[in-house]
C-alpha atoms as a PDB file:
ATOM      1  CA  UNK A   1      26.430  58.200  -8.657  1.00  0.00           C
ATOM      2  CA  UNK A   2      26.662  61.796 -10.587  1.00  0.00           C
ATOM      3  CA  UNK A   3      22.985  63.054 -11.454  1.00  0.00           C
ATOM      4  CA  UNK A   4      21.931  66.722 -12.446  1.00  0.00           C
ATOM      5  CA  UNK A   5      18.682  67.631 -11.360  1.00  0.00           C
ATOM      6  CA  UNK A   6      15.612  65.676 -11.487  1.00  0.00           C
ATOM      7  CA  UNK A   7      13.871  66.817 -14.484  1.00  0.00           C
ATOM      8  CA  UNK A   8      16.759  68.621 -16.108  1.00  0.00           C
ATOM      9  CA  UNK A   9      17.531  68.333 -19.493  1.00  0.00           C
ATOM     10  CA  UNK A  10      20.716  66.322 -19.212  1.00  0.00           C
ATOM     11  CA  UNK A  11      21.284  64.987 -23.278  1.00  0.00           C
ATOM     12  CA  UNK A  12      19.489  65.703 -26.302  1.00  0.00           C
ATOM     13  CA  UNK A  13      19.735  65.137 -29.716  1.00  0.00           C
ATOM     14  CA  UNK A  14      17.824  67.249 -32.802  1.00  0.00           C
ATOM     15  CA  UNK A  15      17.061  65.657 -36.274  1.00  0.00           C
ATOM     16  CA  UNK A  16      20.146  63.668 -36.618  1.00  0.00           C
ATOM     17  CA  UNK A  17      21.303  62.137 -39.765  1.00  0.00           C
ATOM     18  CA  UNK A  18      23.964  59.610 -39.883  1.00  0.00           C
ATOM     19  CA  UNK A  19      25.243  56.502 -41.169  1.00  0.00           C
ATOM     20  CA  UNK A  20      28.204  54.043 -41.879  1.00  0.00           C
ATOM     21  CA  UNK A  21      28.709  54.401 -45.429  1.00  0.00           C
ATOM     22  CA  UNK A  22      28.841  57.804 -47.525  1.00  0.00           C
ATOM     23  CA  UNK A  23      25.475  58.559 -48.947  1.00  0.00           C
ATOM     24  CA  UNK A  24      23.493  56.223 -46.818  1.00  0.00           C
ATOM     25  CA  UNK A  25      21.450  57.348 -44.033  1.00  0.00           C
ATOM     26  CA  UNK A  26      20.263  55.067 -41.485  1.00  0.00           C
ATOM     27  CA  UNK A  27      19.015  57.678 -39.322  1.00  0.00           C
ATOM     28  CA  UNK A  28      16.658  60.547 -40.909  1.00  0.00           C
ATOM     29  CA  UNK A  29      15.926  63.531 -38.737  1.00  0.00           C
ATOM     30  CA  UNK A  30      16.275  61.077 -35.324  1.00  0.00           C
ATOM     31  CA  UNK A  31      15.764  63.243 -32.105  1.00  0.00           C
ATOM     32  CA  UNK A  32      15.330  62.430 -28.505  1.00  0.00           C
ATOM     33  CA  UNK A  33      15.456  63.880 -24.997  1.00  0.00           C
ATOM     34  CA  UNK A  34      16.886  62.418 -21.586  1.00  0.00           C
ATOM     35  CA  UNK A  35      16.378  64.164 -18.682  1.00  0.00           C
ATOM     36  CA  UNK A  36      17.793  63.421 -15.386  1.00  0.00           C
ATOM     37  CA  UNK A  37      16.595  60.810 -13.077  1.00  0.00           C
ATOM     38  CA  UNK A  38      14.862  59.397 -16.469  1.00  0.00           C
ATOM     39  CA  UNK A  39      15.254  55.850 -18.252  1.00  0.00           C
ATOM     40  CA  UNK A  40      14.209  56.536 -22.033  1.00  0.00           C
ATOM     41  CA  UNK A  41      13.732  53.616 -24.008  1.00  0.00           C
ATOM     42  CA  UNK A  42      13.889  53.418 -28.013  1.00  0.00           C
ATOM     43  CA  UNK A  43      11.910  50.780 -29.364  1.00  0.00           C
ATOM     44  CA  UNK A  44      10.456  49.591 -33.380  1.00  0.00           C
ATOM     45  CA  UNK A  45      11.331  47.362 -35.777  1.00  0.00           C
ATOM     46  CA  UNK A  46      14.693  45.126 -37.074  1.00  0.00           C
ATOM     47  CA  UNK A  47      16.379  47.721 -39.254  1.00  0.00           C
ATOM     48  CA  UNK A  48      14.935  51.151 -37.920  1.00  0.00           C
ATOM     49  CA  UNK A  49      17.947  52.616 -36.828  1.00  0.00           C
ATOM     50  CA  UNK A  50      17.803  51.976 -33.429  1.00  0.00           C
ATOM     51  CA  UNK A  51      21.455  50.636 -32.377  1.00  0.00           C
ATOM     52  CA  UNK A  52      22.749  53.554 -34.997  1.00  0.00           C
ATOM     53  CA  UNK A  53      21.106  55.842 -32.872  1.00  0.00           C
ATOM     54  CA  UNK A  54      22.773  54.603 -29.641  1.00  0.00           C
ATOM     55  CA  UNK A  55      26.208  54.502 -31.580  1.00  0.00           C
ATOM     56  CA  UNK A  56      25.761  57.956 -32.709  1.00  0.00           C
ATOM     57  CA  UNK A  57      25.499  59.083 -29.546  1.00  0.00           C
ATOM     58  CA  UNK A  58      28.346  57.922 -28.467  1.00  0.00           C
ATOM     59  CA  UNK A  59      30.477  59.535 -30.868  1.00  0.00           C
ATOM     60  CA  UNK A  60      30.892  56.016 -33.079  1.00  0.00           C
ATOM     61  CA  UNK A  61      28.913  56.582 -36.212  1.00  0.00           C
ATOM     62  CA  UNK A  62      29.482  60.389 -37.989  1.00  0.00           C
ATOM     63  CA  UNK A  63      26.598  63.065 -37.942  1.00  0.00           C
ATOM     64  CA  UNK A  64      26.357  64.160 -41.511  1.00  0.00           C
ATOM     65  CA  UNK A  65      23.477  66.770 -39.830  1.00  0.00           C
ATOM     66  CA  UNK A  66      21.337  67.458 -36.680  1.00  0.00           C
ATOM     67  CA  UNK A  67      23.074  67.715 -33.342  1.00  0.00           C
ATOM     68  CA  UNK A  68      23.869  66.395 -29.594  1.00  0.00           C
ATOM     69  CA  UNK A  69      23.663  67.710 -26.592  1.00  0.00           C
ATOM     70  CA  UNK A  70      25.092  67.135 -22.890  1.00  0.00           C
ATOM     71  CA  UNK A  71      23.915  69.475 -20.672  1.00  0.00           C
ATOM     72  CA  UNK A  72      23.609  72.554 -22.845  1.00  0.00           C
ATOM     73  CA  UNK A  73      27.271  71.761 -24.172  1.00  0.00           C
ATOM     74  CA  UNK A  74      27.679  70.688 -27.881  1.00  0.00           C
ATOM     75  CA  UNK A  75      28.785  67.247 -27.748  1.00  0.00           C
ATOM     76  CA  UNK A  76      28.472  66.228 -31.701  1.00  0.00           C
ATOM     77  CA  UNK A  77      32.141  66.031 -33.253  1.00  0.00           C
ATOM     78  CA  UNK A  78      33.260  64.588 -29.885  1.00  0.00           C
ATOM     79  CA  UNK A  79      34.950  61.118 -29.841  1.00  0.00           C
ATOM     80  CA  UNK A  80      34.242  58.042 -27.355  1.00  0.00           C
ATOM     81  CA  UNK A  81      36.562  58.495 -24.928  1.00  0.00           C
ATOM     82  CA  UNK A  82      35.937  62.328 -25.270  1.00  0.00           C
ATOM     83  CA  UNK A  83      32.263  61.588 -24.103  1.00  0.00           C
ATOM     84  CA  UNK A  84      33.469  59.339 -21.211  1.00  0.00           C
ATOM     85  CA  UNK A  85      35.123  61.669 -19.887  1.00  0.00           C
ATOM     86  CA  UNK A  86      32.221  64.028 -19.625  1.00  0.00           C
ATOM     87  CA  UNK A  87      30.233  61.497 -18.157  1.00  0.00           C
ATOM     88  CA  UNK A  88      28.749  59.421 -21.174  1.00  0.00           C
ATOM     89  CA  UNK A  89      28.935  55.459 -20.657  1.00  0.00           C
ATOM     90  CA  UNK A  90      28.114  52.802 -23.128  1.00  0.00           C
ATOM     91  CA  UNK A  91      27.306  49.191 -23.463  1.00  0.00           C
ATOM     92  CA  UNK A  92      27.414  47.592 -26.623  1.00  0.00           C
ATOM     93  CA  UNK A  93      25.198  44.642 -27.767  1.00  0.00           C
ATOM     94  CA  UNK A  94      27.673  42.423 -27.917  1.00  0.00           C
ATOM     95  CA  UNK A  95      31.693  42.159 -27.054  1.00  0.00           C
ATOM     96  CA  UNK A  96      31.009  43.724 -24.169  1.00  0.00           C
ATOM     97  CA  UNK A  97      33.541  42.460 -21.898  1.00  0.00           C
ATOM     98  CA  UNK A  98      37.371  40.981 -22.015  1.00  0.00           C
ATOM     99  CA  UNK A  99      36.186  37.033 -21.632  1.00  0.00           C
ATOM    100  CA  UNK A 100      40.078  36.244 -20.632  1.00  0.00           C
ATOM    101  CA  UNK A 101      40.346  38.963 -17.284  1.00  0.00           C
ATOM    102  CA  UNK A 102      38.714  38.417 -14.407  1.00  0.00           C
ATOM    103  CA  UNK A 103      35.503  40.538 -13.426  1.00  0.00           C
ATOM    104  CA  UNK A 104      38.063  42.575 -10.728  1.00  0.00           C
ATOM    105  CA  UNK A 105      40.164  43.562 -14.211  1.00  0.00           C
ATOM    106  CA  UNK A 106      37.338  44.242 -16.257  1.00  0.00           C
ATOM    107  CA  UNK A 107      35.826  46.996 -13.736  1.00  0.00           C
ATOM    108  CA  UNK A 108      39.684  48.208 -14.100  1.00  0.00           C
ATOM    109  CA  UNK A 109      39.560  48.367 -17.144  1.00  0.00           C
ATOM    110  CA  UNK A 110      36.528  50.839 -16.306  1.00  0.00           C
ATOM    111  CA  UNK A 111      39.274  53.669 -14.416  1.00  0.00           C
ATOM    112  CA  UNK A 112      42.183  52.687 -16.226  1.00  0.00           C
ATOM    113  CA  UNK A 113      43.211  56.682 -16.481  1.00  0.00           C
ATOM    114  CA  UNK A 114      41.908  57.185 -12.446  1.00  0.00           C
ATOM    115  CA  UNK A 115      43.102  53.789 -11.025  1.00  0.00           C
ATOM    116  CA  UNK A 116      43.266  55.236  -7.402  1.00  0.00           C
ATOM    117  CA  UNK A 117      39.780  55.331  -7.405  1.00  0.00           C
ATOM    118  CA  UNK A 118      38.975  51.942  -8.136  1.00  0.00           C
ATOM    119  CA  UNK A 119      38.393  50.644  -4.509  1.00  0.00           C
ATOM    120  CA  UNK A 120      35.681  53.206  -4.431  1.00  0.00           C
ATOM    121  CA  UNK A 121      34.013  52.870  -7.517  1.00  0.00           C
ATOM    122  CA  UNK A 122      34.308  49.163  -6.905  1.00  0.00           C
ATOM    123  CA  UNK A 123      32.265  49.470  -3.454  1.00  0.00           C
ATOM    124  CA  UNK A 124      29.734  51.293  -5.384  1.00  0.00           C
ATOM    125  CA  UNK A 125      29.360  49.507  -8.170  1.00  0.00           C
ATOM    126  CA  UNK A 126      29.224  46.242  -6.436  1.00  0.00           C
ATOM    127  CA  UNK A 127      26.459  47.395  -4.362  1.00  0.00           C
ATOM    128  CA  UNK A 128      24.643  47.531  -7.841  1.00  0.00           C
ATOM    129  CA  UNK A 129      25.457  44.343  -8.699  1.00  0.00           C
ATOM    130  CA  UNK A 130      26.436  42.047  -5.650  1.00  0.00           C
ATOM    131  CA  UNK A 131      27.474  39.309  -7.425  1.00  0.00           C
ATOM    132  CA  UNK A 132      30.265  40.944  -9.306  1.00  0.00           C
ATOM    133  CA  UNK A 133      32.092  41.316  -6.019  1.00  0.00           C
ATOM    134  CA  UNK A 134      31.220  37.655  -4.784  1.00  0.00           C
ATOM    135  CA  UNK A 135      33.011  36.379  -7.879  1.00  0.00           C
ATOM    136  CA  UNK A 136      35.320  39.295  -8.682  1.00  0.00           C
ATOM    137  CA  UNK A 137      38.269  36.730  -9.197  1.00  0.00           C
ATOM    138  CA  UNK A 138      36.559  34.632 -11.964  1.00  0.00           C
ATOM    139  CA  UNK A 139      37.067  34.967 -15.243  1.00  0.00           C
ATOM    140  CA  UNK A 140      34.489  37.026 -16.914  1.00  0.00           C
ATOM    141  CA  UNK A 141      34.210  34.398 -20.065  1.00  0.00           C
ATOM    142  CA  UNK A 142      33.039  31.947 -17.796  1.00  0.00           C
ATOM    143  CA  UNK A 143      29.783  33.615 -16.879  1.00  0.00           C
ATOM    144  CA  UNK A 144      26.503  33.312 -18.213  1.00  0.00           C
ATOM    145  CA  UNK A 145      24.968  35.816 -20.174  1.00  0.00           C
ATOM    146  CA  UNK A 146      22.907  37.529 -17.891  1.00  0.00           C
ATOM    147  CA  UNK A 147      26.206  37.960 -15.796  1.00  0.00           C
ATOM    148  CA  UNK A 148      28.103  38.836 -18.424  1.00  0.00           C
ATOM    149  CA  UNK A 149      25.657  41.989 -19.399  1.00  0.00           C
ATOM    150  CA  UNK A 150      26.367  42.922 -15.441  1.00  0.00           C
ATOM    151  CA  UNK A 151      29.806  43.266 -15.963  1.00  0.00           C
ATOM    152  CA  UNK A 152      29.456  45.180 -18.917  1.00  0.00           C
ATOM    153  CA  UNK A 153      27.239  47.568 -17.433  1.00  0.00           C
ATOM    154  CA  UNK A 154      29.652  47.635 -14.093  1.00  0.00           C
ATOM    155  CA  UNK A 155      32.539  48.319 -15.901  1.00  0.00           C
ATOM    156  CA  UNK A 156      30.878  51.144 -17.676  1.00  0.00           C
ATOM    157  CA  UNK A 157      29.614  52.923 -14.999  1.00  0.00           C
ATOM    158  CA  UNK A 158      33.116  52.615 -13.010  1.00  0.00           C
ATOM    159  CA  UNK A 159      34.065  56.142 -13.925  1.00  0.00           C
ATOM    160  CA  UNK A 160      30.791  57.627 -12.500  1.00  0.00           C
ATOM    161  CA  UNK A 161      29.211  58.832 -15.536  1.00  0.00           C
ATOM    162  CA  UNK A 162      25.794  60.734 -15.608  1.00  0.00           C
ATOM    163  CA  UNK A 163      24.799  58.898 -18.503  1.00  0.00           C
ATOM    164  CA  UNK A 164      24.364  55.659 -19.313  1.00  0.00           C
ATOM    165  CA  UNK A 165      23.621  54.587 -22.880  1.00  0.00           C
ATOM    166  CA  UNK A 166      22.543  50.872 -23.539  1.00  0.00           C
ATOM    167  CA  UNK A 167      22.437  48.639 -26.807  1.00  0.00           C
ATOM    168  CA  UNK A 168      19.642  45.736 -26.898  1.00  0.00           C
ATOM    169  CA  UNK A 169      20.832  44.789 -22.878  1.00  0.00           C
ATOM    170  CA  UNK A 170      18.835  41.629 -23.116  1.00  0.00           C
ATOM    171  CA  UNK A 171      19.753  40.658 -26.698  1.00  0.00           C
ATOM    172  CA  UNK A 172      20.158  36.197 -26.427  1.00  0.00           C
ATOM    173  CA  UNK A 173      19.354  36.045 -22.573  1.00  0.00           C
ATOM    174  CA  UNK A 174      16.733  33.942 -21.677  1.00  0.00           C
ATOM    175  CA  UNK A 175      13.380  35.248 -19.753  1.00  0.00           C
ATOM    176  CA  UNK A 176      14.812  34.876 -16.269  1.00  0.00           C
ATOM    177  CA  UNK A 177      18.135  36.728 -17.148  1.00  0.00           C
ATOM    178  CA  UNK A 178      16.397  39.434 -19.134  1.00  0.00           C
ATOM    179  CA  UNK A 179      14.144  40.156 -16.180  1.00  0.00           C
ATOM    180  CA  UNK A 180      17.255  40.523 -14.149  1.00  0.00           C
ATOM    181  CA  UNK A 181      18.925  42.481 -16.402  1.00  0.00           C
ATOM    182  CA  UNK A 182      15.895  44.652 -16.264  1.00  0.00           C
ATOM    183  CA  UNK A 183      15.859  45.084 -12.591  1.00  0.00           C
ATOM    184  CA  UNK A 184      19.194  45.733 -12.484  1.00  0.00           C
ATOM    185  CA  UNK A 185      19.052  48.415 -14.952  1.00  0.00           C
ATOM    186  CA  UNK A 186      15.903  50.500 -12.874  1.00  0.00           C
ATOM    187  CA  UNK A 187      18.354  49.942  -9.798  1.00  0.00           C
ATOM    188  CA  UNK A 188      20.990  52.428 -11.967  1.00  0.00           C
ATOM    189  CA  UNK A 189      18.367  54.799 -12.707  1.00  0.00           C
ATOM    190  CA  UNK A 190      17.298  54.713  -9.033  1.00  0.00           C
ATOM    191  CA  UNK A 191      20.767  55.200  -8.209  1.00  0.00           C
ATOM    192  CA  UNK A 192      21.115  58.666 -10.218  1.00  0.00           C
ATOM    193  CA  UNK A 193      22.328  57.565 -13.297  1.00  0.00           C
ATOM    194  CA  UNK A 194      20.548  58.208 -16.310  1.00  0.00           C
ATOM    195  CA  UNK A 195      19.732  55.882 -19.267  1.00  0.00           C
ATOM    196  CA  UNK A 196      18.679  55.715 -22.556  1.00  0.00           C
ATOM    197  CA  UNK A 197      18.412  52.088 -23.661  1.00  0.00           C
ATOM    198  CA  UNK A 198      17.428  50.724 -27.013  1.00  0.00           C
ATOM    199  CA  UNK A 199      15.702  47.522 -26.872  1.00  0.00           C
ATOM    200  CA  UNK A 200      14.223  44.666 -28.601  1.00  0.00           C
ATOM    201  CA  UNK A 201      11.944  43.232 -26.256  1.00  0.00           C
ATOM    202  CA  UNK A 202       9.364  46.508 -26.390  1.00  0.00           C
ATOM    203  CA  UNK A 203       7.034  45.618 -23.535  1.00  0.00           C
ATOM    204  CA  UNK A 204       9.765  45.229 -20.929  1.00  0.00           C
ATOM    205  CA  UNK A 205      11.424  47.871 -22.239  1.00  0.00           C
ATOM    206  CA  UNK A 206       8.102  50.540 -22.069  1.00  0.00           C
ATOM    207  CA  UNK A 207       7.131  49.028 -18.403  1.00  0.00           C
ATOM    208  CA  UNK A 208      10.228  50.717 -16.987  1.00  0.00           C
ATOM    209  CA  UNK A 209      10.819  53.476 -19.120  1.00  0.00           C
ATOM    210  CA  UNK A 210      10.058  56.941 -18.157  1.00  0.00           C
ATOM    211  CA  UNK A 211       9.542  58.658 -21.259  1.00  0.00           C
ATOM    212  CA  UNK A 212      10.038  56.446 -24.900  1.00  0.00           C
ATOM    213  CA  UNK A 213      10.593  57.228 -28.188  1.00  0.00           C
ATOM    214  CA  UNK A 214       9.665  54.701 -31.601  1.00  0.00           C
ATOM    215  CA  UNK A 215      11.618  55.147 -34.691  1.00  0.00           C
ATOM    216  CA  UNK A 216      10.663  53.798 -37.836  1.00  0.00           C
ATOM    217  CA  UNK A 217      13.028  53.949 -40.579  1.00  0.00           C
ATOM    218  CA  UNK A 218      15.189  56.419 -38.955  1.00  0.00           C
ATOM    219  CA  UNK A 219      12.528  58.607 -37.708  1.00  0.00           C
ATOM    220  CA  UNK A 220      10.398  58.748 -35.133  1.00  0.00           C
ATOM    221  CA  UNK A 221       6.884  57.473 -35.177  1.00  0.00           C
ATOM    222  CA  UNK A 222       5.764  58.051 -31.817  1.00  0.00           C
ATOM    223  CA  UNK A 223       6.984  59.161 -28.275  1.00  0.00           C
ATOM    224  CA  UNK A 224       5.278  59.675 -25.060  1.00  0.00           C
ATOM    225  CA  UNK A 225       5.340  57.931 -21.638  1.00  0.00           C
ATOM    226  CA  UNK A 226       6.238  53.892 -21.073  1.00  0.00           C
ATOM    227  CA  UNK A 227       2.899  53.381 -20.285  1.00  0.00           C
ATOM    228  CA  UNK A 228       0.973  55.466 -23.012  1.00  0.00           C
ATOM    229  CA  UNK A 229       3.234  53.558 -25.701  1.00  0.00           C
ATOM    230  CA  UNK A 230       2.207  50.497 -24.386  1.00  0.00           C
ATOM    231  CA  UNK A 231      -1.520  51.358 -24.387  1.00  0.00           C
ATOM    232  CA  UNK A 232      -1.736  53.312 -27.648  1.00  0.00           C
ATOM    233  CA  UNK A 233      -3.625  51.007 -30.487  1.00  0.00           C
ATOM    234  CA  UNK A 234      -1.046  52.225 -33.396  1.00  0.00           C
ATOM    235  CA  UNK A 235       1.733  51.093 -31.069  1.00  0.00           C
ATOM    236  CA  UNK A 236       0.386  48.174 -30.565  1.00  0.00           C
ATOM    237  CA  UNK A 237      -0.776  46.903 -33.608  1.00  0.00           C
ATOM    238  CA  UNK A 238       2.245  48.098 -35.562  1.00  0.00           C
ATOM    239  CA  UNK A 239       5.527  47.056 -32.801  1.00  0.00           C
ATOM    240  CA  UNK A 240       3.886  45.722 -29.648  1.00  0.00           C
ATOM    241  CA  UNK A 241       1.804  42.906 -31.136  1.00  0.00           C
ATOM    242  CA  UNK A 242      -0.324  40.291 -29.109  1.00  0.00           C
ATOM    243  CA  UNK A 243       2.868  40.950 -26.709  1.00  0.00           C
ATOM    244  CA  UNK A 244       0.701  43.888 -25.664  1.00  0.00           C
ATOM    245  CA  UNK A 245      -2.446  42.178 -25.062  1.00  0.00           C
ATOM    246  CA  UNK A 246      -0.641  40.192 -21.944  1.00  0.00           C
ATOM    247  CA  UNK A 247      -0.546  43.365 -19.660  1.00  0.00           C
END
């Protein structure tokens, strides 16, 4: 996998504003920093801003002010497939793969401008996720969720990006899936790809993350290490919960 290095500031974004619809803003002065060899994870309540944030990003939701970052480069006006080629890969919460092609034609779908270099990308993706090589002939719509989320996250990180940004990855899995989709997604970082992942469940989300940022009505409320999230008292009482408490 592509990685800068460790500790370099690889994307950033500074007081963003953005939304769907002309004269609303979902996000209010957003900002964030990924560097590499980090997960970040954005956590905080239904309706913050926090998939708007991932979509803005990736070029998929307009920047009415504040900007992005990709390694020193301005990366703001820049459309999807502009980003992927730079090295920007995304996952959406849900849609996320073609249910009628097989898992082999999905990860195609992945280098479908570089298909030469699909048996290699294949080999390393697959080493990421073994089981999307064991079954790469079945259709992806018959898969469970948990595999399904594999696939999506395979296929984007066929064309070897740097980055690696994730929407709610364990959104309707059940416990056991989530905490595979969890491992799976350390394995990336460990691999050299960096993440930033927005997430519902907070507490798994802050035990793996690096660095993590809250927002709260399109700005953010707090940001510091998983861990310090996760055992700050305002965190807790206001996103984490009793959740908290289990550690």
């Amino acid at each position: 996998m592509t990685g800068a290095d460790p500790g370099e500031v690889l994307l950033s974004a500074e007081g963003l504003v953005a939304g769907y619809l002309p004269g609303v803003d979902i996000l209010r002065g957003a900002s964030l920093t990924l560097r590499a060899g980090e997960l970040v994870g954005i956590i905080g309540p239904n309706g913050a801003g926090k998939s708007t944030l991932i979509k803005t990003l990736f070029g998929l939701v307009p920047v009415r002010e504040g900007s992005v970052q990709l390694n020193g480069e301005d990366i703001t006006s820049l459309s999807a497939h502009e980003l992927v080629e730079r090295g920007v890969g995304y996952v959406p919460q849900t849609r996320n793969v073609f249910p009628s092609l097989t898992i082999e034609e999905n990860l195609q779908m992945g280098v479908f401008t570089i298909p030469n270099e699909f048996e290699e990308r294949f080999e390393i993706v697959t080493d990421l996720f073994p089981l999307l090589k064991e079954r790469r002939k079945e259709r992806a719509g018959l898969l469970s969720g948990g595999q399904r989320q594999m696939v999506a996250m395979g296929r984007a990180l066929m064309p070897d990006p740097s980055v690696l940004l994730l929407d709610e990855p364990s959104a309707g899995l059940s416990p056991v899936n989530q905490d595979e989709v969890f491992a799976r997604i350390d394995r990336v970082k460990q691999a050299g790809v960096s993440v930033v992942m927005v997430e519902q469940n907070a507490r798994k989300c802050l035990l793996i993350a690096d660095t993590a940022f809250v927002l709260d009505q399109g700005r953010n409320a707090h940001s510091g290490t998983g861990r310090e999230l996760l055992d700050d008292p305002a965190v807790i009482e206001l996103y984490l919960g009793t959740l908290a408490r289990e550690l």
